[in-house]
Every structure is written in structure tokens, then in C-alpha cells.
Protein backbone atom coordinates (compact mmCIF):
# COMPACT_ATOMS: atom_id res chain seq x y z
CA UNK A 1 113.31 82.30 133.46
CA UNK A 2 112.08 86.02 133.77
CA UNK A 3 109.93 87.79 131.64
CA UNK A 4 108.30 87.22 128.60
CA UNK A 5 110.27 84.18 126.72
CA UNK A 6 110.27 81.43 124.30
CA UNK A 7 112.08 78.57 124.93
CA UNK A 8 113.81 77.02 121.76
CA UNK A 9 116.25 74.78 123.41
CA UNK A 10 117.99 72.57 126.07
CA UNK A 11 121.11 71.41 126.77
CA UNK A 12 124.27 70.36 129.07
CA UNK A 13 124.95 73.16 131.55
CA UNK A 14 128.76 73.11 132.34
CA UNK A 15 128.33 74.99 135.69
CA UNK A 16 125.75 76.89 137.73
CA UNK A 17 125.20 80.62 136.75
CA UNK A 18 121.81 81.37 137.43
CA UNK A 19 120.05 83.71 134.55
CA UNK A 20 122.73 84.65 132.05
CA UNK A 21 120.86 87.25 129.47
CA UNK A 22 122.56 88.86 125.97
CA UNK A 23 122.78 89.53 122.35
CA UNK A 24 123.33 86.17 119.88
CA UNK A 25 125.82 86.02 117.34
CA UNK A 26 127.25 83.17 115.77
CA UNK A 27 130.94 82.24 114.88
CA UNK A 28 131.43 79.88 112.09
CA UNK A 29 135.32 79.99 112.27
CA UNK A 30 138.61 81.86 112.63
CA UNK A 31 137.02 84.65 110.55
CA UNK A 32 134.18 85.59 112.51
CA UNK A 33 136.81 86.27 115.61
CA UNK A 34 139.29 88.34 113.24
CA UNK A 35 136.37 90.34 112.29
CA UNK A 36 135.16 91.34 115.36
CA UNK A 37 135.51 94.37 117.96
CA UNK A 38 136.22 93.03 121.30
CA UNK A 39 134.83 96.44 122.83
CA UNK A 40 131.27 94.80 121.15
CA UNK A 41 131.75 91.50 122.81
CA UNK A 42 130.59 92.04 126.45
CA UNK A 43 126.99 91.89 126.14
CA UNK A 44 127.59 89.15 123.44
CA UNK A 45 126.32 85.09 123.77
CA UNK A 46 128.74 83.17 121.39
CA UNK A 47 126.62 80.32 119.28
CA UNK A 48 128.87 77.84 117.92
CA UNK A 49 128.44 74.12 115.96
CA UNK A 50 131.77 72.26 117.49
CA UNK A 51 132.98 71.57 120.77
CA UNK A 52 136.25 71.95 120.03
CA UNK A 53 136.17 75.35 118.84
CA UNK A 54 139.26 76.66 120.06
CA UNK A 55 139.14 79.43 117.63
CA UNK A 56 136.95 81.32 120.21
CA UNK A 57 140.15 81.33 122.50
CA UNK A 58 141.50 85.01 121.92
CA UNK A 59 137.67 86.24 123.03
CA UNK A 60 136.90 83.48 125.29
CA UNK A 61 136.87 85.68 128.45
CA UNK A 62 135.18 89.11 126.95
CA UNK A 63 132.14 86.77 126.02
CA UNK A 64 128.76 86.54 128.20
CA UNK A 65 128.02 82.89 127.62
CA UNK A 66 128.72 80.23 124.80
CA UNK A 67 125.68 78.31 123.29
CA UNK A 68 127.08 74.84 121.60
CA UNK A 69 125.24 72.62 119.60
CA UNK A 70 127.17 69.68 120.04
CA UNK A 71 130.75 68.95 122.64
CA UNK A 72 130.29 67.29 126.01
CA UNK A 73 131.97 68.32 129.82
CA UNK A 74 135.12 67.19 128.66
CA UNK A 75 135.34 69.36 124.86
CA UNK A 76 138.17 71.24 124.34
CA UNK A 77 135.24 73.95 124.02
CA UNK A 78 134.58 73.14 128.09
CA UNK A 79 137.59 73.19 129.28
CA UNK A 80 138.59 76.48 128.27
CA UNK A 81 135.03 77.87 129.52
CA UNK A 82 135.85 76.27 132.42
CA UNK A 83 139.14 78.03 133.10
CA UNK A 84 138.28 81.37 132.11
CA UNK A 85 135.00 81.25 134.24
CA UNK A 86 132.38 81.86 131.16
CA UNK A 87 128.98 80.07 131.67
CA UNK A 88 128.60 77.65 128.57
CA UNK A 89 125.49 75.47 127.47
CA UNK A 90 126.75 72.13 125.56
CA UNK A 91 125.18 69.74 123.25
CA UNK A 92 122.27 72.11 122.39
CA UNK A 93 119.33 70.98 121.02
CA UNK A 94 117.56 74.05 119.35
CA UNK A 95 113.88 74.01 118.11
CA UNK A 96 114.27 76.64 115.90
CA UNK A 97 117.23 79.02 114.90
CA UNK A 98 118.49 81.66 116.80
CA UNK A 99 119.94 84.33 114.60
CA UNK A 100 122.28 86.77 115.31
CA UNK A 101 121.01 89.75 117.45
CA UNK A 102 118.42 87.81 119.04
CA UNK A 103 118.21 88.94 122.83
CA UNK A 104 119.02 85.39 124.35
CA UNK A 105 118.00 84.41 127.96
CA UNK A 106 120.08 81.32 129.62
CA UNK A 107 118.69 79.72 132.39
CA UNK A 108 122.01 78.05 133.92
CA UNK A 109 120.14 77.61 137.48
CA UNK A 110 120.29 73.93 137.43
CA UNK A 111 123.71 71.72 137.91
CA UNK A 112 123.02 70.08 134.89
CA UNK A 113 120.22 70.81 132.48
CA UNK A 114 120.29 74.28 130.74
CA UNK A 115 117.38 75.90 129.08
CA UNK A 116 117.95 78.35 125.92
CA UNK A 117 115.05 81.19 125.44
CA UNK A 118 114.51 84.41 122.92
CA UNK A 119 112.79 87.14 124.24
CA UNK A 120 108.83 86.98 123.37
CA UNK A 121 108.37 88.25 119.67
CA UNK A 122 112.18 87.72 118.23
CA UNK A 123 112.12 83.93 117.46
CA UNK A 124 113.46 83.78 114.10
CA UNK A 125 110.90 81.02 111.61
């Protein structure tokens, strides 16, 4: 990864997309995505709990990346990444939370592993 980051997680990469970089927000449900501008969501990495949130469908392709902390390659969560091309970390084991605005760094270089970084001096405690 480039620059100055902290790492605060791994997980399942779904497929290879080198260094994916953005803003974090996290979507709890249905609400989140009704409440949202989809002109604000191209710069934006999706954090989610569920790998079968579906409810991301209707801004599933405006979205940078998706960060979730649980699902597997064959989630409902997966297969719609899959389809509409947008790089997705699974199962992700954070060290410490990442809260919304945080400038997230992906690395997505590897087949399988992912790594999950903040830039230097944003970790949230």
C-alpha cells in the first residue's frame, strides 16, 4: 500500500483490483440507502455487517468498493459485486473501527487476501 497508512484489517478479496482508495461510510440498512445522494457515492467505500446485504443493490454500481465484516465468495453480497464489477473485501476482520469519513486505502493486489488501511493520523480509538 502507498503512502502513509495504518492497517486495521484483513480479509477475503473477491477479485483482483490493485489499490482501491476512498471515503468510509457505513450502511446499517434500507435507511442508510434511502437517505443518501447517489451524486455523493462515487468516491464512497460501503462498510457493511452482513453478506447478504442486498439492500445495497440500488447503489451497488455508483460505489468504490464494499468492506464486509462477515459473507464468503458465494454471499448474496458477492455475487452482486461480482456482476456489477465493484471490488469487495469479505469476512473482514477489523482491529479497530473505521468510522465514517475515514479516507480508506484497499489493497486488493492479491487473488485472495485483502488488506484494509486508514490514512496515517485518522484511525478512529
Amino acid at each position: 500500500m502507498s503512502g502513509k497508512l495504518n492497517e486495521v484489517g484483513t480479509g477475503i478479496n473477491l477479485f483482483v483490483a490493485g489499490e482501491v482508495r476512498g471515503t468510509a461510510r457505513w450502511f446499517y440498512d434500507t435507511a442508510d440507502v434511502l437517505s443518501i445522494d447517489d451524486d455523493d457515492l462515487d468516491d464512497t467505500i460501503a462498510f457493511v455487517n452482513k453478506g447478504g446485504m442486498t439492500f445495497l443493490s440500488p447503489i451497488l454500481p455508483d460505489l468504490r468498493a464494499i468492506v464486509c465484516t462477515a459473507g464468503s465468495r458465494e454471499s448474496h453480497l458477492a455475487i452482486l459485486c461480482r456482476e456489477s464489477d465493484v471490488p469487495c473485501v469479505l469476512a473482514a476482520e477489523l482491529s479497530t473501527t473505521v468510522a465514517d469519513g475515514d479516507t480508506v486505502v484497499l489493497d486488493l493486489a492479491d487473488a485472495d487476501a485483502a488488506r484494509v488501511a486508514v490514512a496515517a493520523g485518522v484511525v478512529t480509538a
